[in-house]
C-alpha atoms as a PDB file:
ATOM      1  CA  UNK A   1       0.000   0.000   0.000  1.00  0.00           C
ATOM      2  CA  UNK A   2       2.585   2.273   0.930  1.00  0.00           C
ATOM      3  CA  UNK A   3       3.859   2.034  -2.895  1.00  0.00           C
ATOM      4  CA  UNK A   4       0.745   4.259  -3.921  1.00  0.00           C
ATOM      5  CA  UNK A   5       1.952   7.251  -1.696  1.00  0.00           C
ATOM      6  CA  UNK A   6       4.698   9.979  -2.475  1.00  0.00           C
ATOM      7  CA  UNK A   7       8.437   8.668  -0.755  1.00  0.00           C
ATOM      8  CA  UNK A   8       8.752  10.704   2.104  1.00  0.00           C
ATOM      9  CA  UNK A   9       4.933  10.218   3.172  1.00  0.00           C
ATOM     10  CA  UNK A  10       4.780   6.351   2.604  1.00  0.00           C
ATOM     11  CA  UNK A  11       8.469   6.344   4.940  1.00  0.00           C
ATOM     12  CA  UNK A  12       6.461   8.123   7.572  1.00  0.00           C
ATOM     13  CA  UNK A  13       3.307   6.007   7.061  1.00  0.00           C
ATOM     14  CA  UNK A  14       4.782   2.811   7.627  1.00  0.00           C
ATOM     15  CA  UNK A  15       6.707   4.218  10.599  1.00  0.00           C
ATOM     16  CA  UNK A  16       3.618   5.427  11.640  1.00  0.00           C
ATOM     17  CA  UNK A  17       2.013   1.690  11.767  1.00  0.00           C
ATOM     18  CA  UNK A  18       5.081   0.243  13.682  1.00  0.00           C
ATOM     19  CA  UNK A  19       4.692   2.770  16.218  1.00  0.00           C
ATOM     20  CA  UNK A  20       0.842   2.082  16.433  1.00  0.00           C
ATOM     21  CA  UNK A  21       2.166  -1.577  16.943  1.00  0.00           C
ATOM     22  CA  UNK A  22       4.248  -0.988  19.039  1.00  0.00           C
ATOM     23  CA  UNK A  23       1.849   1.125  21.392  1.00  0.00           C
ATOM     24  CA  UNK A  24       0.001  -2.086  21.693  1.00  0.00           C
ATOM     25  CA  UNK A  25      -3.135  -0.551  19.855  1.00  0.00           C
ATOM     26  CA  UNK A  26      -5.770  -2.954  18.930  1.00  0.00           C
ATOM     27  CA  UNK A  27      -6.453  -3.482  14.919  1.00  0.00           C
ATOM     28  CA  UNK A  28      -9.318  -1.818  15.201  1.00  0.00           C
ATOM     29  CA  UNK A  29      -7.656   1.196  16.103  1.00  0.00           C
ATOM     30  CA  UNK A  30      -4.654   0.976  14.088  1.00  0.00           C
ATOM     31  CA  UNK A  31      -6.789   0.789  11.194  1.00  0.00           C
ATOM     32  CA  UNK A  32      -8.943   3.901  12.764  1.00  0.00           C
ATOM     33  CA  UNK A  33      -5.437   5.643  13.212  1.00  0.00           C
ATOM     34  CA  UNK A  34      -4.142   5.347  10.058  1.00  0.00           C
ATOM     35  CA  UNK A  35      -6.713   5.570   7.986  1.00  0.00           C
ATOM     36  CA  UNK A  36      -7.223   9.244   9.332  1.00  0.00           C
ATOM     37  CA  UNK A  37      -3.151  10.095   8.797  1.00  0.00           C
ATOM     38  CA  UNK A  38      -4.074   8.797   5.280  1.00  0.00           C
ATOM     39  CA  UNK A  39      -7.267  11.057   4.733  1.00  0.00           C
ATOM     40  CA  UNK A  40      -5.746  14.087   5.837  1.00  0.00           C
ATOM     41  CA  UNK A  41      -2.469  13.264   3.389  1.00  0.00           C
ATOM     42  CA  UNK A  42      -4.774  12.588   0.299  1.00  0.00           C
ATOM     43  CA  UNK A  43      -6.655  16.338   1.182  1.00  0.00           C
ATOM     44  CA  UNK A  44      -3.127  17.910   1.780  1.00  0.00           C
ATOM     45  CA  UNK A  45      -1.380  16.412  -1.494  1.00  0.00           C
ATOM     46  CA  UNK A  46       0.507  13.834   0.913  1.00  0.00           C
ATOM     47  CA  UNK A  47       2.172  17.034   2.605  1.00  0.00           C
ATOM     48  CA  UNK A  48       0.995  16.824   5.804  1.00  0.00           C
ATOM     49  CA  UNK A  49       4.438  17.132   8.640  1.00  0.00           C
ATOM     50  CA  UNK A  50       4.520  20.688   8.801  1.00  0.00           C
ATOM     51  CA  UNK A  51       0.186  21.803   9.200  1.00  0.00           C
ATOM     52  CA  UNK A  52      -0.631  24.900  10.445  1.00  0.00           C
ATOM     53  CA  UNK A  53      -3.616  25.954  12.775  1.00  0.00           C
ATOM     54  CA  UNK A  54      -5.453  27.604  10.242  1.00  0.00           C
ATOM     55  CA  UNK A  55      -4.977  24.417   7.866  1.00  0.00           C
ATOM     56  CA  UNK A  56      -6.417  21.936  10.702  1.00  0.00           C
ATOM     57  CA  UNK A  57      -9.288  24.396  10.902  1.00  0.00           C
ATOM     58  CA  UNK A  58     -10.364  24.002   7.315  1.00  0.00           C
ATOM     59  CA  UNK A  59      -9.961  20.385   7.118  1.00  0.00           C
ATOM     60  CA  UNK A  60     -11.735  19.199  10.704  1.00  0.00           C
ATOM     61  CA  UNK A  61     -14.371  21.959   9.146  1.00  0.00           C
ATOM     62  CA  UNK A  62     -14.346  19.819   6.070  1.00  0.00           C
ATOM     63  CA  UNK A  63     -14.641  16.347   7.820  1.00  0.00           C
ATOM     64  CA  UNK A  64     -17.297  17.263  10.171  1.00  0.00           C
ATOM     65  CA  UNK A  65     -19.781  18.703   7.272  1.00  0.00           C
ATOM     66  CA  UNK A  66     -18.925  15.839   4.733  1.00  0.00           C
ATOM     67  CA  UNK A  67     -18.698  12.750   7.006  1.00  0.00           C
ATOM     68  CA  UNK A  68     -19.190  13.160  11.219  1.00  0.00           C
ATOM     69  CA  UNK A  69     -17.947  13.937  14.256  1.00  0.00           C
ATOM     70  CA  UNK A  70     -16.750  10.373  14.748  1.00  0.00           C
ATOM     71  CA  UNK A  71     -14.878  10.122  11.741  1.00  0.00           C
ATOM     72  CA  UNK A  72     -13.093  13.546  13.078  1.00  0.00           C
ATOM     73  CA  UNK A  73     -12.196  12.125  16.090  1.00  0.00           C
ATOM     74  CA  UNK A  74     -10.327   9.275  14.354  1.00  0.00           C
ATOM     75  CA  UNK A  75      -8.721  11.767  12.234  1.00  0.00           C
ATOM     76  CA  UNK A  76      -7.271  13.818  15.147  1.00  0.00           C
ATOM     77  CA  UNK A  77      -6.246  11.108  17.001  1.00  0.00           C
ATOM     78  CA  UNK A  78      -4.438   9.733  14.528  1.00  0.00           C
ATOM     79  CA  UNK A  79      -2.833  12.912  13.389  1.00  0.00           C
ATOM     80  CA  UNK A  80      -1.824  14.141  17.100  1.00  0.00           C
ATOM     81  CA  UNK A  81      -0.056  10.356  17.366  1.00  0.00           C
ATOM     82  CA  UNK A  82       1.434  10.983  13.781  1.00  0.00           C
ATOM     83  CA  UNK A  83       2.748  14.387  14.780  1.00  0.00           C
ATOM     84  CA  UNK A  84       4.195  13.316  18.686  1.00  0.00           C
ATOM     85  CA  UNK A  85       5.430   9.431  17.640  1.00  0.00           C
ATOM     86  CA  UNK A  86       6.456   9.821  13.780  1.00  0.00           C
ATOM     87  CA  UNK A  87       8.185  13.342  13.493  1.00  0.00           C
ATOM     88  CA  UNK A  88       8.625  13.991  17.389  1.00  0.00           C
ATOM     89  CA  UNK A  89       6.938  17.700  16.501  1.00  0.00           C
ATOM     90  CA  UNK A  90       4.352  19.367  19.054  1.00  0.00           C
ATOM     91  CA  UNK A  91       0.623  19.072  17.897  1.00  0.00           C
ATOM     92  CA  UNK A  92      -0.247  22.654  15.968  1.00  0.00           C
ATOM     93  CA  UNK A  93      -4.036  21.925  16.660  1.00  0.00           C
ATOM     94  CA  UNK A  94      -3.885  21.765  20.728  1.00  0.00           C
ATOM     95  CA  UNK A  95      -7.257  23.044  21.854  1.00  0.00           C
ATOM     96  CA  UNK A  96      -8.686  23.663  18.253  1.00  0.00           C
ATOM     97  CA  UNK A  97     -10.988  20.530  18.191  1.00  0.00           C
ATOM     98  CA  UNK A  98     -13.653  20.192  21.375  1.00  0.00           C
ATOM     99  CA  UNK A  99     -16.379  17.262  19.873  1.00  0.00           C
ATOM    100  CA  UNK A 100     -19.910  17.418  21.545  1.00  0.00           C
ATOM    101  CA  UNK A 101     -20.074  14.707  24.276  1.00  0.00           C
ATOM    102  CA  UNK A 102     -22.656  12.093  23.526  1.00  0.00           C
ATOM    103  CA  UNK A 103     -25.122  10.473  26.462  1.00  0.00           C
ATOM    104  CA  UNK A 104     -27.229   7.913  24.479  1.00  0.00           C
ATOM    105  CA  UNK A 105     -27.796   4.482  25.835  1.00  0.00           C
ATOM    106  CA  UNK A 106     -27.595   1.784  23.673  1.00  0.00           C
ATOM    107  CA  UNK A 107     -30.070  -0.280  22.218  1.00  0.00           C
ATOM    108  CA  UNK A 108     -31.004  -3.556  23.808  1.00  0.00           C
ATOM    109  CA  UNK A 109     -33.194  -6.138  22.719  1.00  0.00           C
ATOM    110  CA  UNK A 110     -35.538  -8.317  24.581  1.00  0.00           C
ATOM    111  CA  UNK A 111     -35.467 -11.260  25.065  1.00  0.00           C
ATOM    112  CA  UNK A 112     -38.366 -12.280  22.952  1.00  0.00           C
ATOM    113  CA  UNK A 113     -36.480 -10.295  19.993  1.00  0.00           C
ATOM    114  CA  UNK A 114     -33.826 -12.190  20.449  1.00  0.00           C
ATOM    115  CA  UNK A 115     -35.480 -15.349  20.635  1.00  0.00           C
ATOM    116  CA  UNK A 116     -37.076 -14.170  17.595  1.00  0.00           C
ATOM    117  CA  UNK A 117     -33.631 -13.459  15.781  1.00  0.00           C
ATOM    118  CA  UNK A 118     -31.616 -17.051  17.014  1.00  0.00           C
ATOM    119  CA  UNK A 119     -34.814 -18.965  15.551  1.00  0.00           C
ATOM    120  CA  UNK A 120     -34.407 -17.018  11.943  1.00  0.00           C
ATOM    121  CA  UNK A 121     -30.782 -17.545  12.142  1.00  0.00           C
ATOM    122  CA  UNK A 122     -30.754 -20.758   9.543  1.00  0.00           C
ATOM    123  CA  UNK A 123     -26.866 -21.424   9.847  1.00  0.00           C
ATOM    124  CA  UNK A 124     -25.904 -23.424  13.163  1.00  0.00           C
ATOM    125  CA  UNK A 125     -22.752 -21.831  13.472  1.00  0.00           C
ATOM    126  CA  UNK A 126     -23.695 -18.304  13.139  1.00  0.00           C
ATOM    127  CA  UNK A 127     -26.893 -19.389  15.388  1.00  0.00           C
ATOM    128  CA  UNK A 128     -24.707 -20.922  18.555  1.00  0.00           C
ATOM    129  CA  UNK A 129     -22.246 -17.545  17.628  1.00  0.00           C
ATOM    130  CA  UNK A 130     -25.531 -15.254  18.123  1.00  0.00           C
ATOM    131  CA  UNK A 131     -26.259 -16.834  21.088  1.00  0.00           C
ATOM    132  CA  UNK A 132     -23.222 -16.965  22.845  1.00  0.00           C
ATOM    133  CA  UNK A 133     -22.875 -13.493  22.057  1.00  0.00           C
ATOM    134  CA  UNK A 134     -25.660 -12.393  24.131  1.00  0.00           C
ATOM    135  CA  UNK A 135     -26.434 -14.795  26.559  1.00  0.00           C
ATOM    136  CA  UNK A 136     -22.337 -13.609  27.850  1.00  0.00           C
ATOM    137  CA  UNK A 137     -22.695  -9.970  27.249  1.00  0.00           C
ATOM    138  CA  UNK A 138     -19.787 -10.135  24.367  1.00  0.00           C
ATOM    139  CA  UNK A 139     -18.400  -7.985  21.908  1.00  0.00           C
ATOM    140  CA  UNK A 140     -18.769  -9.525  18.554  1.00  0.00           C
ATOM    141  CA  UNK A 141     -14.220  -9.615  18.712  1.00  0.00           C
ATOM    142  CA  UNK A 142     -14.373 -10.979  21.783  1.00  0.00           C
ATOM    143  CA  UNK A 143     -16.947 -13.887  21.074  1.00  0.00           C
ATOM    144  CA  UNK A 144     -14.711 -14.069  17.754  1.00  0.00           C
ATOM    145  CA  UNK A 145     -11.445 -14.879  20.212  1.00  0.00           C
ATOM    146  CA  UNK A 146     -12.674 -17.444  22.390  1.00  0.00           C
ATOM    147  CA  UNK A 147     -11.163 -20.447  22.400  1.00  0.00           C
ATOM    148  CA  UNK A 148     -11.960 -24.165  23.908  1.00  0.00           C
ATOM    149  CA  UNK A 149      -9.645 -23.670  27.224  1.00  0.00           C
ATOM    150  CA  UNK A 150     -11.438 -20.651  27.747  1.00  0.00           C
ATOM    151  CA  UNK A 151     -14.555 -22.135  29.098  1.00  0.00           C
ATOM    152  CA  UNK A 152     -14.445 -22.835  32.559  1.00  0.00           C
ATOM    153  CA  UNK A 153     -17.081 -25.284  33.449  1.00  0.00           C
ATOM    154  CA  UNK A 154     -15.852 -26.119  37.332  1.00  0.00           C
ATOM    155  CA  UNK A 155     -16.060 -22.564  37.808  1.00  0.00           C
ATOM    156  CA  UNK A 156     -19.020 -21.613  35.234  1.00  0.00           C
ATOM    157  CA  UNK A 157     -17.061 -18.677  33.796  1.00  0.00           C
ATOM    158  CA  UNK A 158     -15.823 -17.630  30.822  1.00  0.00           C
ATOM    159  CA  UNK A 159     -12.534 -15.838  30.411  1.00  0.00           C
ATOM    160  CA  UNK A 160     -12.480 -12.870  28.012  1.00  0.00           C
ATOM    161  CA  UNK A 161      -9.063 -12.286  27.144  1.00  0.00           C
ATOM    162  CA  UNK A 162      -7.734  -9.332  25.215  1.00  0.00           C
ATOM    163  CA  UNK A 163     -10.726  -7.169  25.898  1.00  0.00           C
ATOM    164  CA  UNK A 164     -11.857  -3.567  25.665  1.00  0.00           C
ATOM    165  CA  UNK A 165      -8.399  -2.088  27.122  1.00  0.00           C
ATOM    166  CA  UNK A 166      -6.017  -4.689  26.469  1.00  0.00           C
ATOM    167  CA  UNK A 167      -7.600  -6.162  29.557  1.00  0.00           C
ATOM    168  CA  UNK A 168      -8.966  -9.813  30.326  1.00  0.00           C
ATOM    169  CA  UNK A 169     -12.149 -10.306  32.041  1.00  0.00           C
ATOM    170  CA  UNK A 170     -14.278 -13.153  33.729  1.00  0.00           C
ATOM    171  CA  UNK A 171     -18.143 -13.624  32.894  1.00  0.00           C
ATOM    172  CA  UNK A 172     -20.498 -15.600  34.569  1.00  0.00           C
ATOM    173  CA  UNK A 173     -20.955 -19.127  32.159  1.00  0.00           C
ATOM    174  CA  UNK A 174     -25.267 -19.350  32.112  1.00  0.00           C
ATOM    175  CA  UNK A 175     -25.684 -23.699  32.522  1.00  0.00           C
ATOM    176  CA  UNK A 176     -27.747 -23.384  29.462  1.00  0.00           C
ATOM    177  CA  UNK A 177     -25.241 -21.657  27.461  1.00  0.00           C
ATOM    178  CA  UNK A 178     -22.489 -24.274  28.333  1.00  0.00           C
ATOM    179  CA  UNK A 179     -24.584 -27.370  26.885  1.00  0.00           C
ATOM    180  CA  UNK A 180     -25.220 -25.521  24.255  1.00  0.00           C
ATOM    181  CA  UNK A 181     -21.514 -24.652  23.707  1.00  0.00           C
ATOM    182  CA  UNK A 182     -20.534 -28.544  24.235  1.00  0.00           C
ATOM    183  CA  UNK A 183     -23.346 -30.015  21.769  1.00  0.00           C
ATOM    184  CA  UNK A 184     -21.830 -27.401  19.342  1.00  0.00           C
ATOM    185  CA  UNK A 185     -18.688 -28.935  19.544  1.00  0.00           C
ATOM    186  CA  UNK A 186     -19.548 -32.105  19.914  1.00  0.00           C
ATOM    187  CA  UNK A 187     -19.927 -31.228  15.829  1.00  0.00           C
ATOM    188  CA  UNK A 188     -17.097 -29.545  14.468  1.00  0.00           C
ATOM    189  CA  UNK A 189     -14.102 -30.647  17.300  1.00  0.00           C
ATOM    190  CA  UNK A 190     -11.688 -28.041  16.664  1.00  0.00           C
ATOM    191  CA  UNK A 191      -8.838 -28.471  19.170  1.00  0.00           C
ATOM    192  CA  UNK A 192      -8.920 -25.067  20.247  1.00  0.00           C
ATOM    193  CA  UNK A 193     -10.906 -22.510  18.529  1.00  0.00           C
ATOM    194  CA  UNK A 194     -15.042 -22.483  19.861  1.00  0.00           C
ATOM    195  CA  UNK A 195     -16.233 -20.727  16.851  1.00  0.00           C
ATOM    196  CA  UNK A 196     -13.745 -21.925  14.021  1.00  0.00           C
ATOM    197  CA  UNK A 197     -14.150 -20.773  10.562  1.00  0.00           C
ATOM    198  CA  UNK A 198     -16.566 -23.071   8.508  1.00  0.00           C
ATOM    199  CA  UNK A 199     -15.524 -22.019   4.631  1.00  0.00           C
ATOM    200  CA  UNK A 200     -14.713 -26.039   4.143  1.00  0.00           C
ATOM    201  CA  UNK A 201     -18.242 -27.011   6.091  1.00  0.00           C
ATOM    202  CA  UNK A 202     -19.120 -27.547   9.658  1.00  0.00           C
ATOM    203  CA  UNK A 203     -17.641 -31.386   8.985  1.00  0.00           C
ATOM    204  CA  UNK A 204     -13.775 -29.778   8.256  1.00  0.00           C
ATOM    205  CA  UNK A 205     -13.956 -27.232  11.001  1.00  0.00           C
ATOM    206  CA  UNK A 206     -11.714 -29.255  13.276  1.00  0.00           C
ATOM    207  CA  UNK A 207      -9.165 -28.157  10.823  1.00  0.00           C
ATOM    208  CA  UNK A 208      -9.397 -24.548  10.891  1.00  0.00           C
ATOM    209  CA  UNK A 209      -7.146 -22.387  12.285  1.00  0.00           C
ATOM    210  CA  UNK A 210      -9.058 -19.355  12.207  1.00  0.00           C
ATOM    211  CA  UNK A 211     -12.339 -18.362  13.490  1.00  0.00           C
ATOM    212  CA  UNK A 212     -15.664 -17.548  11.835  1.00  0.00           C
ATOM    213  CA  UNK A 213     -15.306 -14.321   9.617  1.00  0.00           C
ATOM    214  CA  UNK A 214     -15.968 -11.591  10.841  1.00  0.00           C
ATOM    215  CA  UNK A 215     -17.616  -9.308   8.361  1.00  0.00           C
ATOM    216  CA  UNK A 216     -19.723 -12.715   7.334  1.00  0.00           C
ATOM    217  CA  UNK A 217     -21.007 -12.535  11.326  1.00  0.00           C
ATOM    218  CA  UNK A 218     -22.301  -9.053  10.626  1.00  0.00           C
ATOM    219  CA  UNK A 219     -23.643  -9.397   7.164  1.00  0.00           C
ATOM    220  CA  UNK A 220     -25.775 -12.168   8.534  1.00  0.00           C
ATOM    221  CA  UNK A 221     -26.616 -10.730  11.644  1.00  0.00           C
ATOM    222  CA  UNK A 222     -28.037  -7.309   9.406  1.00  0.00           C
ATOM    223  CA  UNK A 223     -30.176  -9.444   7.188  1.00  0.00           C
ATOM    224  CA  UNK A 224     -31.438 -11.643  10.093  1.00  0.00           C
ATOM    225  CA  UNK A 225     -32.590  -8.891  12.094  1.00  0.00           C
ATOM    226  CA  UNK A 226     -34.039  -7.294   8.636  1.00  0.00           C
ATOM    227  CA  UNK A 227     -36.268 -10.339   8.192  1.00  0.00           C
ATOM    228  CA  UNK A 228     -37.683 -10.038  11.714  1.00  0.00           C
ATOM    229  CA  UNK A 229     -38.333  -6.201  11.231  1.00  0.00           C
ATOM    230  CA  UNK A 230     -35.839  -5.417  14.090  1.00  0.00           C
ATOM    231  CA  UNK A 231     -33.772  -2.532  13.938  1.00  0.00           C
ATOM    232  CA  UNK A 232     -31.418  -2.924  17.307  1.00  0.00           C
ATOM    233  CA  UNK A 233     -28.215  -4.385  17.499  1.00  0.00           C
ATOM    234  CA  UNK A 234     -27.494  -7.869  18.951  1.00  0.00           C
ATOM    235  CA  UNK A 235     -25.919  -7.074  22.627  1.00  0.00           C
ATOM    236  CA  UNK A 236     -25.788  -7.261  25.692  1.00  0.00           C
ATOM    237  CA  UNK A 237     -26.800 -10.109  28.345  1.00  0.00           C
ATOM    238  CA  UNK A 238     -29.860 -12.085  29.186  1.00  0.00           C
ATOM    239  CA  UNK A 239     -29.125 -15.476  30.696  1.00  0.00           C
ATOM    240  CA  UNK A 240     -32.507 -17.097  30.672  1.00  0.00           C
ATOM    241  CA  UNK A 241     -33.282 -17.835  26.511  1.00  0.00           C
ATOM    242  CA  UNK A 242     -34.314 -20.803  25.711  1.00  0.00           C
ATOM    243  CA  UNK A 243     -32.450 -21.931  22.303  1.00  0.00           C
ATOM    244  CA  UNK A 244     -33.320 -23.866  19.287  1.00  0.00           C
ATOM    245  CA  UNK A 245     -31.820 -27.130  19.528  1.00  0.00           C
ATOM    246  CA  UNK A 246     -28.686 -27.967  17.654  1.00  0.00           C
END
C-alpha cells in the first residue's frame, strides 16, 4: 500500500504503523489511526508534517460537514499520534478541536427479539455464535477470540481475554449456554478454537485455524434482524433464553 503514496509520506506512514504496533493498539484502532493520517495526506497532497492551525481548521471543518464527528475524532487522534510518535513535533491543533459529548444508551433487545432473531438464524454456526454473544454480554471480537480452554465449566465462567483495554475479564458461564456450547462442539471438534471458521463445512472445522469471519457474522446478523423487522443491534446479556436445539 505504501507504494501508492509519495516517498517521504509512505516512509512516515509505515513508521507510523510500527509505532501504532508498538503502542500495543488494537487493529481496530490501528486501522482507525491510520486511515485518518491517510485522509488528511490525500486532502493535503501527501504534505501533511509541517500543518498549520489555520490548515487543521479548514480540514476538521471539512470532515465534520462531509462525514461526522466520529470520523473527526479518528482523524485527530491519529494525526496528534502521527505528529508526537512519527516526526517527534508538538501538535499545531492543541485546543482547536472540542467534539460534543454524547449520552445515548444503547439499544437492547428483549429477550423475545432475540429469541425471535436465534430462531431465523438458519446457519448453526452463526446461530450458537448469536447466542453466545448475548447470553455472555460479548463484543462480537471478543466472542470471535474465544477459544476451547477458555470455558471454565468447574467454575461456570468464561474468560475474556484481550478485551476492551487490552484487559482480560471473567463472565459468569449461564448452565444453558455451556450445553449448548458442548453439543456445538460435539460437531465440528476443533482443538482449540469455539467458533472456528466453517468455509470447508461444519464437517472440516476441526481443521481450521481461524475463526468464523468476521464481516460474514455481521452481514448475517443485518439481514437476520431485517427479516424479523428489528432494527437494534445484537448485545448485551440475558441469561434465561431458551435456544433452538442444535
Amino acid at each position: 500500500m505504501t507504494s501508492e503514496f509519495p516517498a517521504q509520506f509512505a516512509c512516515n506512514y509505515q513508521c507510523l504503523l510500527n509505532r501504532l504496533k508498538l503502542h500495543g493498539m488494537q487493529p481496530k484502532t490501528i486501522a482507525l489511526y491510520s486511515h485518518g493520517v491517510r485522509r488528511a495526506g490525500e486532502y493535503f497532497d501527501y504534505r501533511i508534517d509541517d500543518l498549520t492551525r489555520l490548515q487543521l481548521t479548514d480540514y476538521f471543518v471539512h470532515i465534520v460537514d462531509s462525514l461526522s464527528w466520529s470520523s473527526l475524532k479518528h482523524d485527530l487522534y491519529g494525526l496528534k499520534f502521527y505528529y508526537a510518535q512519527v516526526l517527534n513535533k508538538p501538535w499545531p491543533g492543541a485546543d482547536l478541536v472540542k467534539p460534543p459529548k454524547s449520552h445515548t444508551l444503547p439499544d437492547i433487545i428483549t429477550v423475545p427479539q432475540a429469541q425471535q432473531i436465534f430462531m431465523a438464524t438458519r446457519v448453526l454456526s452463526y446461530r450458537v455464535f448469536f447466542f453466545t454473544l448475548y447470553s455472555l454480554g460479548l463484543r462480537l471480537g471478543e466472542g470471535l477470540r474465544l477459544q476451547i480452554g477458555d470455558i471454565d465449566a468447574d467454575r461456570m465462567r468464561v474468560q475474556v481475554r484481550n478485551a476492551k483495554g487490552n484487559r482480560d475479564r471473567f463472565v459468569p458461564l449461564p448452565e444453558n449456554t455451556l450445553q449448548i456450547l458442548r453439543r456445538f462442539w460435539q460437531i465440528h471438534r476443533n482443538p482449540a478454537l469455539l467458533f472456528p471458521d466453517r468455509k470447508c463445512g461444519l464437517k472440516k472445522a476441526r481443521l481450521a485455524t481461524t475463526p468464523l469471519d468476521r464481516g460474514s457474522i455481521q452481514t448475517t446478523l443485518r439481514q437476520v434482524t431485517c427479516d424479523c423487522g428489528l432494527k437494534k443491534e445484537l448485545r448485551h446479556t440475558a441469561c434465561a433464553i431458551p435456544m433452538p436445539p442444535i
